[in-house]
PDB file of N, CA and C in Angstrom:
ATOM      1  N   UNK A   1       7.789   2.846   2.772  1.00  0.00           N
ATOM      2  CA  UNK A   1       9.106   2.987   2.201  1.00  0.00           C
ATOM      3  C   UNK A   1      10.149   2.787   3.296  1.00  0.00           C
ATOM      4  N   UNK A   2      11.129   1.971   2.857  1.00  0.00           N
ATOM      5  CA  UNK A   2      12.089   2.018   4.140  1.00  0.00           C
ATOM      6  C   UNK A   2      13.433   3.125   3.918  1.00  0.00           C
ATOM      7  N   UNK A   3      13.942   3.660   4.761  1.00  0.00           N
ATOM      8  CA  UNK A   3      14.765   4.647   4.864  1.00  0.00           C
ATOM      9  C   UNK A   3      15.886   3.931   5.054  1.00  0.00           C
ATOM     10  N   UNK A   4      17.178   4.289   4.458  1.00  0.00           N
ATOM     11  CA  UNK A   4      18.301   3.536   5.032  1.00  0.00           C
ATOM     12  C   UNK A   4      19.678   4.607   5.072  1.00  0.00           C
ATOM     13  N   UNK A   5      20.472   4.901   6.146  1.00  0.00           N
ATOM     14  CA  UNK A   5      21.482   5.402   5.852  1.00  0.00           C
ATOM     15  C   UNK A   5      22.738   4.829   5.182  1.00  0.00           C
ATOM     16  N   UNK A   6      23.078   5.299   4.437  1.00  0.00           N
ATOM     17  CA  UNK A   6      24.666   4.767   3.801  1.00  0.00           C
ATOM     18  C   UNK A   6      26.034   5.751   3.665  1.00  0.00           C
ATOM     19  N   UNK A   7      27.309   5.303   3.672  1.00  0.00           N
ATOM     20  CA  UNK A   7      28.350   6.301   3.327  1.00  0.00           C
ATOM     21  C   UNK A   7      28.482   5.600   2.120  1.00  0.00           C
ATOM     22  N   UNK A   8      29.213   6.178   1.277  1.00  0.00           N
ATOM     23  CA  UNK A   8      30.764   5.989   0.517  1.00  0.00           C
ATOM     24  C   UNK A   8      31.073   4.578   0.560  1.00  0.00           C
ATOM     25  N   UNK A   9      31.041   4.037  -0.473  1.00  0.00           N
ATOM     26  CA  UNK A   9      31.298   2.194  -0.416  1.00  0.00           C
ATOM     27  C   UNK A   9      30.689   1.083   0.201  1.00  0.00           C
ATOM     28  N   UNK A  10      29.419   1.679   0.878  1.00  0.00           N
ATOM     29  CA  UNK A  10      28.830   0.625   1.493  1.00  0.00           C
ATOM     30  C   UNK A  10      27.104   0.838   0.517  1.00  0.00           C
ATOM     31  N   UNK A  11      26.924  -0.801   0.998  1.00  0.00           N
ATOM     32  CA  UNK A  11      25.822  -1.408  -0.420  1.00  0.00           C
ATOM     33  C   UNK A  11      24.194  -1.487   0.980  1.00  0.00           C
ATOM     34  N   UNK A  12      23.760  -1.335  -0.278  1.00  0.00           N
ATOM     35  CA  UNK A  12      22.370  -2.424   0.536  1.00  0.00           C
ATOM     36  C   UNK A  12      22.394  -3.780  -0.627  1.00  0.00           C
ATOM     37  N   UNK A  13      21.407  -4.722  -0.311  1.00  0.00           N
ATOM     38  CA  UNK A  13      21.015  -6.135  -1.093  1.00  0.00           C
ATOM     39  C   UNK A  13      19.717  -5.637  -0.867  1.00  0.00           C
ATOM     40  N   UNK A  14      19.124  -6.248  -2.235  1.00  0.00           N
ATOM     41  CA  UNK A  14      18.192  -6.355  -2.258  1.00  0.00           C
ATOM     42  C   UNK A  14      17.380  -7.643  -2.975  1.00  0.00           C
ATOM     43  N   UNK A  15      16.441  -8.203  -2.354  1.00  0.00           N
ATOM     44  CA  UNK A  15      16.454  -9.584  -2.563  1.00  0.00           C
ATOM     45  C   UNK A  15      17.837 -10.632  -2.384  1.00  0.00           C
ATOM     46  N   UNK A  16      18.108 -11.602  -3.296  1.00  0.00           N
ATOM     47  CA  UNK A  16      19.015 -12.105  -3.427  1.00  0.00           C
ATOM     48  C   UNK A  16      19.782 -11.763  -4.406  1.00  0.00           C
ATOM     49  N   UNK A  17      19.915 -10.953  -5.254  1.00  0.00           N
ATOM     50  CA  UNK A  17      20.822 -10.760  -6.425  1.00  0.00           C
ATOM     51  C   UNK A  17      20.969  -9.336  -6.610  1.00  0.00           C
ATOM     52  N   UNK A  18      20.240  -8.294  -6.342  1.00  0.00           N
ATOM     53  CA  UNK A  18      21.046  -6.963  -6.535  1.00  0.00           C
ATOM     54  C   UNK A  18      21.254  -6.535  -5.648  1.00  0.00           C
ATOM     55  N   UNK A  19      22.460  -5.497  -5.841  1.00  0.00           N
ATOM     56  CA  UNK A  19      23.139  -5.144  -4.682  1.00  0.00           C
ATOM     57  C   UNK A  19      23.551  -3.051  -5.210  1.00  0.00           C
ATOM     58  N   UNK A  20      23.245  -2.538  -4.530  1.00  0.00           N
ATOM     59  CA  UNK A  20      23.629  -0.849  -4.611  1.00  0.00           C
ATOM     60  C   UNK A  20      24.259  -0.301  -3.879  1.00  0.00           C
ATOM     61  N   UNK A  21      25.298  -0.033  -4.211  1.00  0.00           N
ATOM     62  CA  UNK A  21      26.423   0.289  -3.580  1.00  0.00           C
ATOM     63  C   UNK A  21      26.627   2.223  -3.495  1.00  0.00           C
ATOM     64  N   UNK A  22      26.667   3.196  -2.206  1.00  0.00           N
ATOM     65  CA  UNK A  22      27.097   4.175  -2.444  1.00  0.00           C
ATOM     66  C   UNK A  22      28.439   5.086  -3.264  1.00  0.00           C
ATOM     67  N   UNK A  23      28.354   5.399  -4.210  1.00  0.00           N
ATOM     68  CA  UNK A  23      29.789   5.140  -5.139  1.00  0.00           C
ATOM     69  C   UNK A  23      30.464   6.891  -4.389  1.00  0.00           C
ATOM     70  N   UNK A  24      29.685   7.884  -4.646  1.00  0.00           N
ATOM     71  CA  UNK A  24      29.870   9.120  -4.388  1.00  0.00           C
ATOM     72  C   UNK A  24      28.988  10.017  -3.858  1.00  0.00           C
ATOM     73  N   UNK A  25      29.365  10.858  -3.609  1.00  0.00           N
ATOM     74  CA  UNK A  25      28.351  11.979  -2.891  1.00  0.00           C
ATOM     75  C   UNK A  25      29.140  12.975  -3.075  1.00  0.00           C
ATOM     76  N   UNK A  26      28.255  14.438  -3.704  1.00  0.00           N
ATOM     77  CA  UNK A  26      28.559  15.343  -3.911  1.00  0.00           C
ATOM     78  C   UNK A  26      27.572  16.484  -3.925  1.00  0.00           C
ATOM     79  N   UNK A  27      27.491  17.181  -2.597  1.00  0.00           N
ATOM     80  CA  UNK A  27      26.679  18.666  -2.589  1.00  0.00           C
ATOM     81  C   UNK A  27      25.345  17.329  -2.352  1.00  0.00           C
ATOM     82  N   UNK A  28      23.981  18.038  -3.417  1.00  0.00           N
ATOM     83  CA  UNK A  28      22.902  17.052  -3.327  1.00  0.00           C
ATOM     84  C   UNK A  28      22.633  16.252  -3.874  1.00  0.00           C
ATOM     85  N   UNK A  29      24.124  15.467  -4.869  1.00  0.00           N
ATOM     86  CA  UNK A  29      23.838  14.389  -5.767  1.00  0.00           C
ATOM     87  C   UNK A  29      23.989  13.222  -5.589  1.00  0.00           C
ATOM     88  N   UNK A  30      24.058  12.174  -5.822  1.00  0.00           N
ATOM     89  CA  UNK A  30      24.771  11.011  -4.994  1.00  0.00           C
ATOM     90  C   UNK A  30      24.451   9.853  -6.249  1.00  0.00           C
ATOM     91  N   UNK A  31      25.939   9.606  -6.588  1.00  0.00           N
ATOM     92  CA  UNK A  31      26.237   8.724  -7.636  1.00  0.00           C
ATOM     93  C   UNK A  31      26.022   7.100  -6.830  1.00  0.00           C
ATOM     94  N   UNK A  32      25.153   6.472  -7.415  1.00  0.00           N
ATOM     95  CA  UNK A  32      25.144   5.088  -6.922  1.00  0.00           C
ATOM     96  C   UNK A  32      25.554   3.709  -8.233  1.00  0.00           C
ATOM     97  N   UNK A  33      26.034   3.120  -7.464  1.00  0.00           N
ATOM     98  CA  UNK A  33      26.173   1.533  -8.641  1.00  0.00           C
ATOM     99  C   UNK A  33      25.497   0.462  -7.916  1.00  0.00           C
ATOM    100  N   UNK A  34      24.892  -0.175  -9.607  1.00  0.00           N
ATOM    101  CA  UNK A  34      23.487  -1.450  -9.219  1.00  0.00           C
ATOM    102  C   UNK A  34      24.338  -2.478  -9.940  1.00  0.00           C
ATOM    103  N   UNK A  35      24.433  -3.537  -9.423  1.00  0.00           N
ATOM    104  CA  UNK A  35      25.056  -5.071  -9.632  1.00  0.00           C
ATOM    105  C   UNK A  35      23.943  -5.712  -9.292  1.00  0.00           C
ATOM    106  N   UNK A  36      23.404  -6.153 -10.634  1.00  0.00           N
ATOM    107  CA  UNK A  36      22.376  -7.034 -10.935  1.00  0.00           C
ATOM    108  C   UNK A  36      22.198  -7.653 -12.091  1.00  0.00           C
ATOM    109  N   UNK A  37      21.741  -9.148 -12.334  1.00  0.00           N
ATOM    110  CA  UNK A  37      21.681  -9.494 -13.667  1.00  0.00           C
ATOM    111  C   UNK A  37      20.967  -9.224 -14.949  1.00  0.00           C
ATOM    112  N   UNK A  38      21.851  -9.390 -15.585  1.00  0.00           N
ATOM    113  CA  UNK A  38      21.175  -8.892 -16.986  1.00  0.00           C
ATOM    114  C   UNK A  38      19.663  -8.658 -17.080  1.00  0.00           C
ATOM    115  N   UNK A  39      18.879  -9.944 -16.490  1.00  0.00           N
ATOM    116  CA  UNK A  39      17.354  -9.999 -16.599  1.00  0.00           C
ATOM    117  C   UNK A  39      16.661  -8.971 -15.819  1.00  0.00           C
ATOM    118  N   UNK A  40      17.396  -8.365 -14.671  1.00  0.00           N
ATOM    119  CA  UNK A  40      16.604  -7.680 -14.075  1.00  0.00           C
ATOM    120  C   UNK A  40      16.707  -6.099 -14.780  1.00  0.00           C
ATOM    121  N   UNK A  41      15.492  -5.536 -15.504  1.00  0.00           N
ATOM    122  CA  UNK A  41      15.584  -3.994 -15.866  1.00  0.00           C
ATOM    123  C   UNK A  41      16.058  -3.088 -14.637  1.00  0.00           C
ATOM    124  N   UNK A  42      16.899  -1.950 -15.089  1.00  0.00           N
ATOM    125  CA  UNK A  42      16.701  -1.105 -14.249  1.00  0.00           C
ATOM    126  C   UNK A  42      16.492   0.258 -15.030  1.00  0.00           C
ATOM    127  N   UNK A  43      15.730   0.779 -14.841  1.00  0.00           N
ATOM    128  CA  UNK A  43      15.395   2.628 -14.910  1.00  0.00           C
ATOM    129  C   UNK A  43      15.475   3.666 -14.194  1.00  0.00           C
ATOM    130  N   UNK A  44      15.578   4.525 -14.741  1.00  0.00           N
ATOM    131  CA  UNK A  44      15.536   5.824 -13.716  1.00  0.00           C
ATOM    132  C   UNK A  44      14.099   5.945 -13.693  1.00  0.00           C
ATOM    133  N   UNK A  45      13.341   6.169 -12.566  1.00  0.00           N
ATOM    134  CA  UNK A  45      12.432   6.381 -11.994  1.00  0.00           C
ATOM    135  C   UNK A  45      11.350   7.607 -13.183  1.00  0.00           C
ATOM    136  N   UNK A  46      11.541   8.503 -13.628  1.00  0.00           N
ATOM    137  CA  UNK A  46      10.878   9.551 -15.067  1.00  0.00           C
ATOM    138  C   UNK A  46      10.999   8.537 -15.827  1.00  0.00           C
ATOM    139  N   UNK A  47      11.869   7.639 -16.490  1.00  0.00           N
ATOM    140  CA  UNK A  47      12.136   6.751 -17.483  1.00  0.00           C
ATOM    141  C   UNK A  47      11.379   5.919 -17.849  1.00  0.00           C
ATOM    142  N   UNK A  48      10.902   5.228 -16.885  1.00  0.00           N
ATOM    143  CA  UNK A  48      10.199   3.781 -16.124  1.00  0.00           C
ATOM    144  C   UNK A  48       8.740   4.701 -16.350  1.00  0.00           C
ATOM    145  N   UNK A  49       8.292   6.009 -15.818  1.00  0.00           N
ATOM    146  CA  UNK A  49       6.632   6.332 -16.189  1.00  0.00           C
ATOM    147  C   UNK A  49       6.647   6.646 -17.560  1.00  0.00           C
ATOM    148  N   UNK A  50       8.039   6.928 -18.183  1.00  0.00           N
ATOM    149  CA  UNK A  50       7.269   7.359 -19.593  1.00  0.00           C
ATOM    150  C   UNK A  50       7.460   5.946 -20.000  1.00  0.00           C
ATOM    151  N   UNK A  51       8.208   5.108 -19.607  1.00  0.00           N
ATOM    152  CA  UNK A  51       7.556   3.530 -20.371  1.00  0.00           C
ATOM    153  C   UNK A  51       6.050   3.155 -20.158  1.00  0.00           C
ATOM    154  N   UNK A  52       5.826   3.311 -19.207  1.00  0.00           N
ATOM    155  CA  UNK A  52       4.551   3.227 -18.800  1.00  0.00           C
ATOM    156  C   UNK A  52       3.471   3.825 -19.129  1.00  0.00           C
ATOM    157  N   UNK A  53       3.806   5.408 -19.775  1.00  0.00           N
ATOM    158  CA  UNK A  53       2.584   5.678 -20.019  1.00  0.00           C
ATOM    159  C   UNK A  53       2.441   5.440 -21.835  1.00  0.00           C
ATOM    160  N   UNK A  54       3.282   4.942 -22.009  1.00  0.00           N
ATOM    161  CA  UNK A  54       3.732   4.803 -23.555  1.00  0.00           C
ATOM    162  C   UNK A  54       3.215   3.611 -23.765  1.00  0.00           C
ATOM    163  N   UNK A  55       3.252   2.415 -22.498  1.00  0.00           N
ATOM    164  CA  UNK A  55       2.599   1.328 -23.208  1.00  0.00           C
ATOM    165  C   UNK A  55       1.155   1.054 -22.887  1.00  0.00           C
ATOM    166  N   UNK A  56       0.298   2.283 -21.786  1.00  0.00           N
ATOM    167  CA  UNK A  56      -0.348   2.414 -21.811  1.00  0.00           C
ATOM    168  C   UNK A  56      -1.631   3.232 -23.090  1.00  0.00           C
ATOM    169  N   UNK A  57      -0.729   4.046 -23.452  1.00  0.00           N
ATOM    170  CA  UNK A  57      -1.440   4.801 -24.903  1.00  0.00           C
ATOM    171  C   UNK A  57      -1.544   3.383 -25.977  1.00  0.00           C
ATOM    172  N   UNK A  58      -0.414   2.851 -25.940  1.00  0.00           N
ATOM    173  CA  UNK A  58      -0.244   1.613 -27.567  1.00  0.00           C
ATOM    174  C   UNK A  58      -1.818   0.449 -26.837  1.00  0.00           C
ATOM    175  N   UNK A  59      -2.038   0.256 -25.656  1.00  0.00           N
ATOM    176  CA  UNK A  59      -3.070  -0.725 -26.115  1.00  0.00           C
ATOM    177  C   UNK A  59      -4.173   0.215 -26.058  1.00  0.00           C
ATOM    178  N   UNK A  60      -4.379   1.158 -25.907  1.00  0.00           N
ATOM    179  CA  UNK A  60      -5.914   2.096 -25.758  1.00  0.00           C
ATOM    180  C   UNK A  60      -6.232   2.325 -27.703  1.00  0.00           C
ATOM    181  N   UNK A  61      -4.868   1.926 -28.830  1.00  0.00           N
ATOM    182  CA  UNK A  61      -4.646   2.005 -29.996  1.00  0.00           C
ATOM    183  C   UNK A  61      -5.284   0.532 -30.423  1.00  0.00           C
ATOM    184  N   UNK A  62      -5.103   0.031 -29.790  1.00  0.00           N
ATOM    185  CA  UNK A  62      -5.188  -1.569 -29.908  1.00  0.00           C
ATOM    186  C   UNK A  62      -7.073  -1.758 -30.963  1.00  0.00           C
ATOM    187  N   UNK A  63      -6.661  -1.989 -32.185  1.00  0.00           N
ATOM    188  CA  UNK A  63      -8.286  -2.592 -32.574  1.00  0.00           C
ATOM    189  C   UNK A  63      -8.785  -3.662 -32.100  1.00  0.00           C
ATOM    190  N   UNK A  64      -9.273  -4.210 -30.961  1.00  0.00           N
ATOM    191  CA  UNK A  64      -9.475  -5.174 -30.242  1.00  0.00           C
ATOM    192  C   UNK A  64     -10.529  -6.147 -31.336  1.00  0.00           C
ATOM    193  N   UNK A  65     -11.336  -5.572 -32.594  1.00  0.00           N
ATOM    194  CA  UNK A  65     -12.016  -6.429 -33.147  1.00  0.00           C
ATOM    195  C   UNK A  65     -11.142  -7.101 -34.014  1.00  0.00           C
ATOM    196  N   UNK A  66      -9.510  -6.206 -34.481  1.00  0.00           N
ATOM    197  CA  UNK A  66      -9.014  -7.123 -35.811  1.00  0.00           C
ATOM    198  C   UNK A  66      -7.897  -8.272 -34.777  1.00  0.00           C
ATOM    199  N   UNK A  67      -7.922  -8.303 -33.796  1.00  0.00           N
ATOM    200  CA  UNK A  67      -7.157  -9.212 -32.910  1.00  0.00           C
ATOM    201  C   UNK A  67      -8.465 -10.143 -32.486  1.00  0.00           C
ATOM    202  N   UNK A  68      -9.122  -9.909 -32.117  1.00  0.00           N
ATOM    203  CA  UNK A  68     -10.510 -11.480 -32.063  1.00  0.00           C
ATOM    204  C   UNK A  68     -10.573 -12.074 -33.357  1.00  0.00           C
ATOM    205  N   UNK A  69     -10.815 -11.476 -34.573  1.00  0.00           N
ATOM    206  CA  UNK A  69     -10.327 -11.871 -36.181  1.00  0.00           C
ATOM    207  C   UNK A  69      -8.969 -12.633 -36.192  1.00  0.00           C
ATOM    208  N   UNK A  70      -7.977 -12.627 -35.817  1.00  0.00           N
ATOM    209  CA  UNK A  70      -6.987 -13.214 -35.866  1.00  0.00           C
ATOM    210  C   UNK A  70      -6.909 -14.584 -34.443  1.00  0.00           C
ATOM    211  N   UNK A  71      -7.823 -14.769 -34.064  1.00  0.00           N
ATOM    212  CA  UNK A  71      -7.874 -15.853 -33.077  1.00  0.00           C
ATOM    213  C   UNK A  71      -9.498 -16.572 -33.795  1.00  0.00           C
ATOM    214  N   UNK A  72      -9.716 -15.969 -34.415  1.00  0.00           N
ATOM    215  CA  UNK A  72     -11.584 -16.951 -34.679  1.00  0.00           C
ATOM    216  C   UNK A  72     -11.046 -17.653 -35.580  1.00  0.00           C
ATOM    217  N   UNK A  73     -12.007 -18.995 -35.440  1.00  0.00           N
ATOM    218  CA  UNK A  73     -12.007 -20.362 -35.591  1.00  0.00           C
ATOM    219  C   UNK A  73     -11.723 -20.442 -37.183  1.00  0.00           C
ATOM    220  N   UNK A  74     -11.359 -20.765 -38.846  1.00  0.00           N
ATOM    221  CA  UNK A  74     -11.725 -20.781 -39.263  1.00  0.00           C
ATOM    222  C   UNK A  74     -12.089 -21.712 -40.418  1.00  0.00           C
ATOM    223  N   UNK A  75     -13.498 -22.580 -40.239  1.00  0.00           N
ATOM    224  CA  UNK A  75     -14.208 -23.359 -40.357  1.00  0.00           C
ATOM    225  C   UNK A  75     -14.733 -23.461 -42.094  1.00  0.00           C
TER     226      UNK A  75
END
């Protein structure tokens, strides 16, 4: 993980297109803004595992025999 210090109005880049800027700081909170394009998702970090474990449960649901049925040949 890389560590980075920041104040108050100053950004990191990341890659070529987003950019996070320190907006505020207060006590132990620290308000940040992400400038990035539409395509790129962003989540809060809890957000992003319950997507994850949510789309992990939907294929363990998955009837894997009526989806081979819907790809077989039919002759």
């Amino acid at each position: 993980m890389l560590a980075l210090a920041r104040k108050v109005n100053q950004s990191i880049v990341i890659g070529n297109d987003v950019e996070v800027t320190i907006l505020e700081i207060k006590g132990d909170q620290i308000k940040i803004g992400i400038n990035a394009p539409k395509n790129v998702p962003i989540y809060r970090k809890e957000i992003y595992t319950q997507i994850q474990e949510e789309n992990k449960s939907a294929v363990q649901e998955v009837d894997l025999e009526k989806i081979r049925n819907l790809f077989e040949r039919k002759e």
